[in-house]
PDB file of N, CA and C in Angstrom:
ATOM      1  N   UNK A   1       3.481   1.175 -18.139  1.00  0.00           N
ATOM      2  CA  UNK A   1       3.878  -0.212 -18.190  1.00  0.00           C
ATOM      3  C   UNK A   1       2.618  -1.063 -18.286  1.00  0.00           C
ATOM      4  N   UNK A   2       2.388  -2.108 -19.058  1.00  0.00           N
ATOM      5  CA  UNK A   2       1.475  -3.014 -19.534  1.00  0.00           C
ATOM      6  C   UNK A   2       1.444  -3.660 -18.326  1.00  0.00           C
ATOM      7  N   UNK A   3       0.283  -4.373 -18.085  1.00  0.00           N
ATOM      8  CA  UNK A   3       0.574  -5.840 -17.038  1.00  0.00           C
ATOM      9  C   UNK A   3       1.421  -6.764 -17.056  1.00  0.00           C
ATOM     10  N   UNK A   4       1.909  -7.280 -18.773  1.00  0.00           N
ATOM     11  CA  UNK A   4       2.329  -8.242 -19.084  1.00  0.00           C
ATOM     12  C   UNK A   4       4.277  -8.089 -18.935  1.00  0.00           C
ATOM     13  N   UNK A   5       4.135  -6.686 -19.012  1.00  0.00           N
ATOM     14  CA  UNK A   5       5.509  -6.210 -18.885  1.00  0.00           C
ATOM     15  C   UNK A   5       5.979  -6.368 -17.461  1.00  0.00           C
ATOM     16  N   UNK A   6       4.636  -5.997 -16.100  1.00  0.00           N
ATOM     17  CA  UNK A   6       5.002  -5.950 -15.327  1.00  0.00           C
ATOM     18  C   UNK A   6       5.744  -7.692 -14.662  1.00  0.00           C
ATOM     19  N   UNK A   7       4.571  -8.519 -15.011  1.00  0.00           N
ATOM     20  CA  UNK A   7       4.442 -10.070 -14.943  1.00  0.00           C
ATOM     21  C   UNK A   7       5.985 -10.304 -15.677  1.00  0.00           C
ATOM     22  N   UNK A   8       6.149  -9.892 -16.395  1.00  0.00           N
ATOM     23  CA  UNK A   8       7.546 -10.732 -16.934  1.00  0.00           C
ATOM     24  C   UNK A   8       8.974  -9.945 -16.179  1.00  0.00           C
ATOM     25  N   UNK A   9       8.539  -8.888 -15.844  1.00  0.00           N
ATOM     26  CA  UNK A   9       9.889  -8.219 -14.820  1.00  0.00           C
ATOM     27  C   UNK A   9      10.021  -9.427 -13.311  1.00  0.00           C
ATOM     28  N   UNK A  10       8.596  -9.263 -12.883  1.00  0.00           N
ATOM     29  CA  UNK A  10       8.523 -10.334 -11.569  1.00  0.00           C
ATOM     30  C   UNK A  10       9.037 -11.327 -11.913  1.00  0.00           C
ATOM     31  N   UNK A  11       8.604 -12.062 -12.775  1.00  0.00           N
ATOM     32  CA  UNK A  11       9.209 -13.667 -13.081  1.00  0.00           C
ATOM     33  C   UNK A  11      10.460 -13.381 -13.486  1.00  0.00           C
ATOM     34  N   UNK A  12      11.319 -12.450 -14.030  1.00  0.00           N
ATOM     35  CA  UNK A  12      12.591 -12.386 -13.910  1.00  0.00           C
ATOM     36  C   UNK A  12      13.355 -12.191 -13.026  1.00  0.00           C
ATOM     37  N   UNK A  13      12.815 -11.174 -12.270  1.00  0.00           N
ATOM     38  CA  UNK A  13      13.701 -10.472 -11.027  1.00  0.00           C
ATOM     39  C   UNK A  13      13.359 -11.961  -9.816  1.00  0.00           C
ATOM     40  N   UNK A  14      12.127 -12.451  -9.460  1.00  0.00           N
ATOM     41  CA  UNK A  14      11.960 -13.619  -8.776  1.00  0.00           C
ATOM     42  C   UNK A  14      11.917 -14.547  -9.072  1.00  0.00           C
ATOM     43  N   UNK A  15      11.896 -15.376 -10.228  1.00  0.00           N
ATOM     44  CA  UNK A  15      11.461 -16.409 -10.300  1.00  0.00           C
ATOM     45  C   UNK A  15       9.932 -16.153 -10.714  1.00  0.00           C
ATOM     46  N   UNK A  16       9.096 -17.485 -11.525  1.00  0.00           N
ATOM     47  CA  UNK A  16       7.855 -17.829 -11.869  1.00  0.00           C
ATOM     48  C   UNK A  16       7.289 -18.134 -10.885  1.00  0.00           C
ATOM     49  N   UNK A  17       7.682 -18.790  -9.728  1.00  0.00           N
ATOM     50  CA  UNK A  17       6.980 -19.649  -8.857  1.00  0.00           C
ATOM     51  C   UNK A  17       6.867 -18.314  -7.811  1.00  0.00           C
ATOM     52  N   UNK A  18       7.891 -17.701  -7.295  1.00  0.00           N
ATOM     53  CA  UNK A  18       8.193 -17.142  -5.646  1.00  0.00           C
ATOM     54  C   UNK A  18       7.585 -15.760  -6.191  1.00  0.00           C
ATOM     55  N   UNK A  19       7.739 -15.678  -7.744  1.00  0.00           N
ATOM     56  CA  UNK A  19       7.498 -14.396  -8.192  1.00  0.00           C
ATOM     57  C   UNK A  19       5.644 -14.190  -7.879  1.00  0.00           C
ATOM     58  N   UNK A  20       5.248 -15.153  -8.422  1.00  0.00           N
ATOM     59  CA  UNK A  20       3.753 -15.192  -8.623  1.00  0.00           C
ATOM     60  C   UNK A  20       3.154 -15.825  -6.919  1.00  0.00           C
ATOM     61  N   UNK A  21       3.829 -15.942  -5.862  1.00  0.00           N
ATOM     62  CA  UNK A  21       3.828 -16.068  -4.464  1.00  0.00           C
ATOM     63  C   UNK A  21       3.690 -14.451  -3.963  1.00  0.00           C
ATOM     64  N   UNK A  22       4.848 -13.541  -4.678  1.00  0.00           N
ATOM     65  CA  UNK A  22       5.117 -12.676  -3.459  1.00  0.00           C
ATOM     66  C   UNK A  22       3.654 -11.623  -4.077  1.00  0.00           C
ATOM     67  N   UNK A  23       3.080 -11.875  -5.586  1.00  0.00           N
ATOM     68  CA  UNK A  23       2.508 -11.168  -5.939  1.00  0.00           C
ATOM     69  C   UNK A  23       0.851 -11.571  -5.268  1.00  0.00           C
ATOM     70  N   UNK A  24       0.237 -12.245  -4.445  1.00  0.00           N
ATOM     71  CA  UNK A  24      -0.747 -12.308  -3.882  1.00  0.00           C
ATOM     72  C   UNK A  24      -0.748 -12.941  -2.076  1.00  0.00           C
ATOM     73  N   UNK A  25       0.837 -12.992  -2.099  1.00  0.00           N
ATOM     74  CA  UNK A  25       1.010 -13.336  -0.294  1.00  0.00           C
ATOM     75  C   UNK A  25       1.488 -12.024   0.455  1.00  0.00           C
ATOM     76  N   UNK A  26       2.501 -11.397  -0.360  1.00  0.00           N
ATOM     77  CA  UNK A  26       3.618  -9.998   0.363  1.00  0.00           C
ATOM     78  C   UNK A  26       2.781  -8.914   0.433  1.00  0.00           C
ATOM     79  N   UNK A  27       2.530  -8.333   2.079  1.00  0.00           N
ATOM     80  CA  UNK A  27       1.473  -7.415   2.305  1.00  0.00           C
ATOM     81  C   UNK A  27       2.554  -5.998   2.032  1.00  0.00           C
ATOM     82  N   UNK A  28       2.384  -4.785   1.058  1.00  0.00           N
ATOM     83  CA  UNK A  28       3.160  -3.976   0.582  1.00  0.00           C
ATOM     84  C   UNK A  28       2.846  -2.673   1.527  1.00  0.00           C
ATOM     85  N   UNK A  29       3.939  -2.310   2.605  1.00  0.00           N
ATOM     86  CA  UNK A  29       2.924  -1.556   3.251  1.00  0.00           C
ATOM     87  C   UNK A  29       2.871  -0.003   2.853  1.00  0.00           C
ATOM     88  N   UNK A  30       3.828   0.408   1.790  1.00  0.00           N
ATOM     89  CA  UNK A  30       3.718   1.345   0.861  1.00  0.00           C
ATOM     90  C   UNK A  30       2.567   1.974   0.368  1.00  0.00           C
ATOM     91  N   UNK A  31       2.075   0.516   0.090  1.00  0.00           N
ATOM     92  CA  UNK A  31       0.775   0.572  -1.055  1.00  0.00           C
ATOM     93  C   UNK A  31      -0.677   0.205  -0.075  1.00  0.00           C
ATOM     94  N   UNK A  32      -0.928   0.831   1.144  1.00  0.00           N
ATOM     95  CA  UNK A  32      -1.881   0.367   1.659  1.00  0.00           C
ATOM     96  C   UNK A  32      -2.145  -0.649   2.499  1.00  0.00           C
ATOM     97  N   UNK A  33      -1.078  -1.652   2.402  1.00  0.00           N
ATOM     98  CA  UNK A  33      -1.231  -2.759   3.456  1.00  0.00           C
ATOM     99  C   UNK A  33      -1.807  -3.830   2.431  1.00  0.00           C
ATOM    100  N   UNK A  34      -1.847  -3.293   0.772  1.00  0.00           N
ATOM    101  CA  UNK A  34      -2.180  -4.420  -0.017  1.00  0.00           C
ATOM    102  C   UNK A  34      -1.257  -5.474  -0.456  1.00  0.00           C
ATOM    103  N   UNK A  35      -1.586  -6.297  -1.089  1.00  0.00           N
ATOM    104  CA  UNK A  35      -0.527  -7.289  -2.026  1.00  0.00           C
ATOM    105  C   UNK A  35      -0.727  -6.260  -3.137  1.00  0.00           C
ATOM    106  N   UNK A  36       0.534  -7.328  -4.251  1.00  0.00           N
ATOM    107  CA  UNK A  36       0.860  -6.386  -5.391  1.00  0.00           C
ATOM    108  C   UNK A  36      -0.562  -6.880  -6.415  1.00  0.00           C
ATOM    109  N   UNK A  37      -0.910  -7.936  -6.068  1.00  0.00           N
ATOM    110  CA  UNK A  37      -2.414  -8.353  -7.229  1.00  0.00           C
ATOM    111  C   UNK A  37      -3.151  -7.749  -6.496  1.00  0.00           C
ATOM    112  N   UNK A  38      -3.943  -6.586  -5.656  1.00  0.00           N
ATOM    113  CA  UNK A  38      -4.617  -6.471  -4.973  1.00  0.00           C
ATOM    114  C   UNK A  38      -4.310  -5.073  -5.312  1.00  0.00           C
ATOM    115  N   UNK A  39      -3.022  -4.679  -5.279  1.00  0.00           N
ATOM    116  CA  UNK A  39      -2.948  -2.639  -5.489  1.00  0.00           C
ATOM    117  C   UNK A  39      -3.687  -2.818  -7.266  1.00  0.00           C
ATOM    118  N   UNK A  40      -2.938  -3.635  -7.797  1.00  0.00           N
ATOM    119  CA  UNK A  40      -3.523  -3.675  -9.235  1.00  0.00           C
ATOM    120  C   UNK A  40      -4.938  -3.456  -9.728  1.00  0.00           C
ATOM    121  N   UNK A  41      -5.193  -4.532  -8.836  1.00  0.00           N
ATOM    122  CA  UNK A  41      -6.538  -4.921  -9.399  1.00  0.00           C
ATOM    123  C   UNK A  41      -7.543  -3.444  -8.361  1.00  0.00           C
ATOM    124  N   UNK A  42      -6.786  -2.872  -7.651  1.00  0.00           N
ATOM    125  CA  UNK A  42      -7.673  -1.814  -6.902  1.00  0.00           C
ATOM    126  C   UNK A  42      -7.716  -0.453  -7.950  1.00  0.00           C
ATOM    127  N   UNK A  43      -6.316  -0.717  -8.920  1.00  0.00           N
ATOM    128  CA  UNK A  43      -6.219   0.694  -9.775  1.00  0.00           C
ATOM    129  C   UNK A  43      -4.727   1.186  -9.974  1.00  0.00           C
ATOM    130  N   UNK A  44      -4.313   0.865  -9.038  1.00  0.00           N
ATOM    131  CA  UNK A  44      -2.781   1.503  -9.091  1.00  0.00           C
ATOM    132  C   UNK A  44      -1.622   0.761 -10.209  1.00  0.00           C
ATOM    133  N   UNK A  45      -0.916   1.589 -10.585  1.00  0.00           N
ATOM    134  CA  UNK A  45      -0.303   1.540 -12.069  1.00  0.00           C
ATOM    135  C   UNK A  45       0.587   0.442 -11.557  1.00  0.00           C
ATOM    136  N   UNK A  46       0.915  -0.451 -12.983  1.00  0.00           N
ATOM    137  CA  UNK A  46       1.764  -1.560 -12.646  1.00  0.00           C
ATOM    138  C   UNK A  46       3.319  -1.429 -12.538  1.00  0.00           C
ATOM    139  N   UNK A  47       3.644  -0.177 -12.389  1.00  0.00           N
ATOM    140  CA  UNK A  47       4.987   0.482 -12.758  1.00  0.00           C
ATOM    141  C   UNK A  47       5.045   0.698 -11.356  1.00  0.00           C
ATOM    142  N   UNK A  48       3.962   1.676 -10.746  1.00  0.00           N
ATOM    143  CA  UNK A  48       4.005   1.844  -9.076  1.00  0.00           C
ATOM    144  C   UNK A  48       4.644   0.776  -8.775  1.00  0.00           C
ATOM    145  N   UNK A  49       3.280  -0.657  -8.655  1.00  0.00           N
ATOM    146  CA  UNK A  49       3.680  -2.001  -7.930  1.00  0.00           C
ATOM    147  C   UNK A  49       4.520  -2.757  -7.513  1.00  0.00           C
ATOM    148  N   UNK A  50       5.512  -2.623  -9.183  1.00  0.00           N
ATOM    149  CA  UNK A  50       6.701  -2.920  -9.296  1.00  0.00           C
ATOM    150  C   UNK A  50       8.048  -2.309  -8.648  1.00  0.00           C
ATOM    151  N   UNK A  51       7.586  -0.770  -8.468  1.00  0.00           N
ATOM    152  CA  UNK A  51       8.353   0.013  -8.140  1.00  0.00           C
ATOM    153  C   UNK A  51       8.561  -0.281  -6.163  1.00  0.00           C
ATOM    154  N   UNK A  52       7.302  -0.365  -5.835  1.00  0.00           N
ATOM    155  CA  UNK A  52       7.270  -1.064  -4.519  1.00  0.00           C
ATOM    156  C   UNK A  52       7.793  -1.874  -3.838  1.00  0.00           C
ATOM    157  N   UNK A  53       7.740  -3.431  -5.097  1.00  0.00           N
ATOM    158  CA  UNK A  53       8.282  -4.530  -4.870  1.00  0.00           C
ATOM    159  C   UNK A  53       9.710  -4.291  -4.624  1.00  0.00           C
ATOM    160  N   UNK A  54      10.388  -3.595  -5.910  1.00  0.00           N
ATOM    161  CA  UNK A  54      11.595  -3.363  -5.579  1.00  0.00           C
ATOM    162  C   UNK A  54      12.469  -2.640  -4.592  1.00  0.00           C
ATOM    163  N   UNK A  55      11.339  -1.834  -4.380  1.00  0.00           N
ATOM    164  CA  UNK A  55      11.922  -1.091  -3.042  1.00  0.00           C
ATOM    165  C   UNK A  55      12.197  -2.163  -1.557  1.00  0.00           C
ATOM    166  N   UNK A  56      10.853  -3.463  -1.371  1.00  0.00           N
ATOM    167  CA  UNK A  56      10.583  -3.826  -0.642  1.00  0.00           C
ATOM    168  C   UNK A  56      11.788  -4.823  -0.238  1.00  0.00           C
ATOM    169  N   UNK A  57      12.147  -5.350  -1.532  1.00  0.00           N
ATOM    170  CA  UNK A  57      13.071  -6.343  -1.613  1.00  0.00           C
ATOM    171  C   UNK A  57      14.582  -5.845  -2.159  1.00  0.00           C
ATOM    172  N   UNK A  58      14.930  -4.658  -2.307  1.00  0.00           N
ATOM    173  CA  UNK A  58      16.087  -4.545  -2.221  1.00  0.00           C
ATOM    174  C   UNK A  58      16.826  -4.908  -3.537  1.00  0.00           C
ATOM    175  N   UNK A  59      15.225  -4.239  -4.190  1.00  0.00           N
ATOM    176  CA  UNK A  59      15.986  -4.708  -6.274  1.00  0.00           C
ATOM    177  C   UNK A  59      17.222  -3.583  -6.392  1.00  0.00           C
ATOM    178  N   UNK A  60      18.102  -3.752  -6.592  1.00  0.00           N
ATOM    179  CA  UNK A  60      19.349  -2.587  -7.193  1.00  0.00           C
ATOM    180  C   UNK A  60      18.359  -1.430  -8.764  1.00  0.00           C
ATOM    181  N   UNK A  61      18.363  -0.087  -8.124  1.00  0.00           N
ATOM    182  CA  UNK A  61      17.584   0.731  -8.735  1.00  0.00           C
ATOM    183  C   UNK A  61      17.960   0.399 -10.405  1.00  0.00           C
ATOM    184  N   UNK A  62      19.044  -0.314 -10.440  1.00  0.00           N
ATOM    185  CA  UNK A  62      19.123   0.161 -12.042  1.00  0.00           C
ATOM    186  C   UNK A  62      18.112  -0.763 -12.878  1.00  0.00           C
ATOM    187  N   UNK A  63      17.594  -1.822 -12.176  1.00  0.00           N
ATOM    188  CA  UNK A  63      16.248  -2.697 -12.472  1.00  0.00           C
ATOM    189  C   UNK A  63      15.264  -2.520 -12.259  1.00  0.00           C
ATOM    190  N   UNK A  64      14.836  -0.872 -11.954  1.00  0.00           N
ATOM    191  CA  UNK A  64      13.527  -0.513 -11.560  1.00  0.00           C
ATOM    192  C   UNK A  64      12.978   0.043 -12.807  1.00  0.00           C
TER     193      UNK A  64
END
């Protein structure tokens, strides 16, 4: 998954605003205790991140 793919799943599944909030405020504790701009930018695939988020928040798997 591209970045840009990942960025446009967030802003769909959340919103632009809460989306691009949960991606440098929501500590993922999956992923280290990082945010999701923070697993990224450390290396980890944007498919993981996403995959996280959704777990975190209770996305219905068929949107993962």
């Amino acid at each position: 998954m591209r970045l840009t793919e990942f960025n446009e799943l967030v802003h769909g599944e959340f919103g632009r605003l809460y989306g691009d909030s949960l991606l440098v405020d929501h500590v993922l504790l999956s992923l280290g205790g990082r945010t999701a701009a923070q697993a990224i930018e450390d290396g980890h695939e944007p498919r993981e991140v996403w995959r996280a988020l959704c777990a975190e928040f209770d996305v219905p798997r068929s949107r993962w």
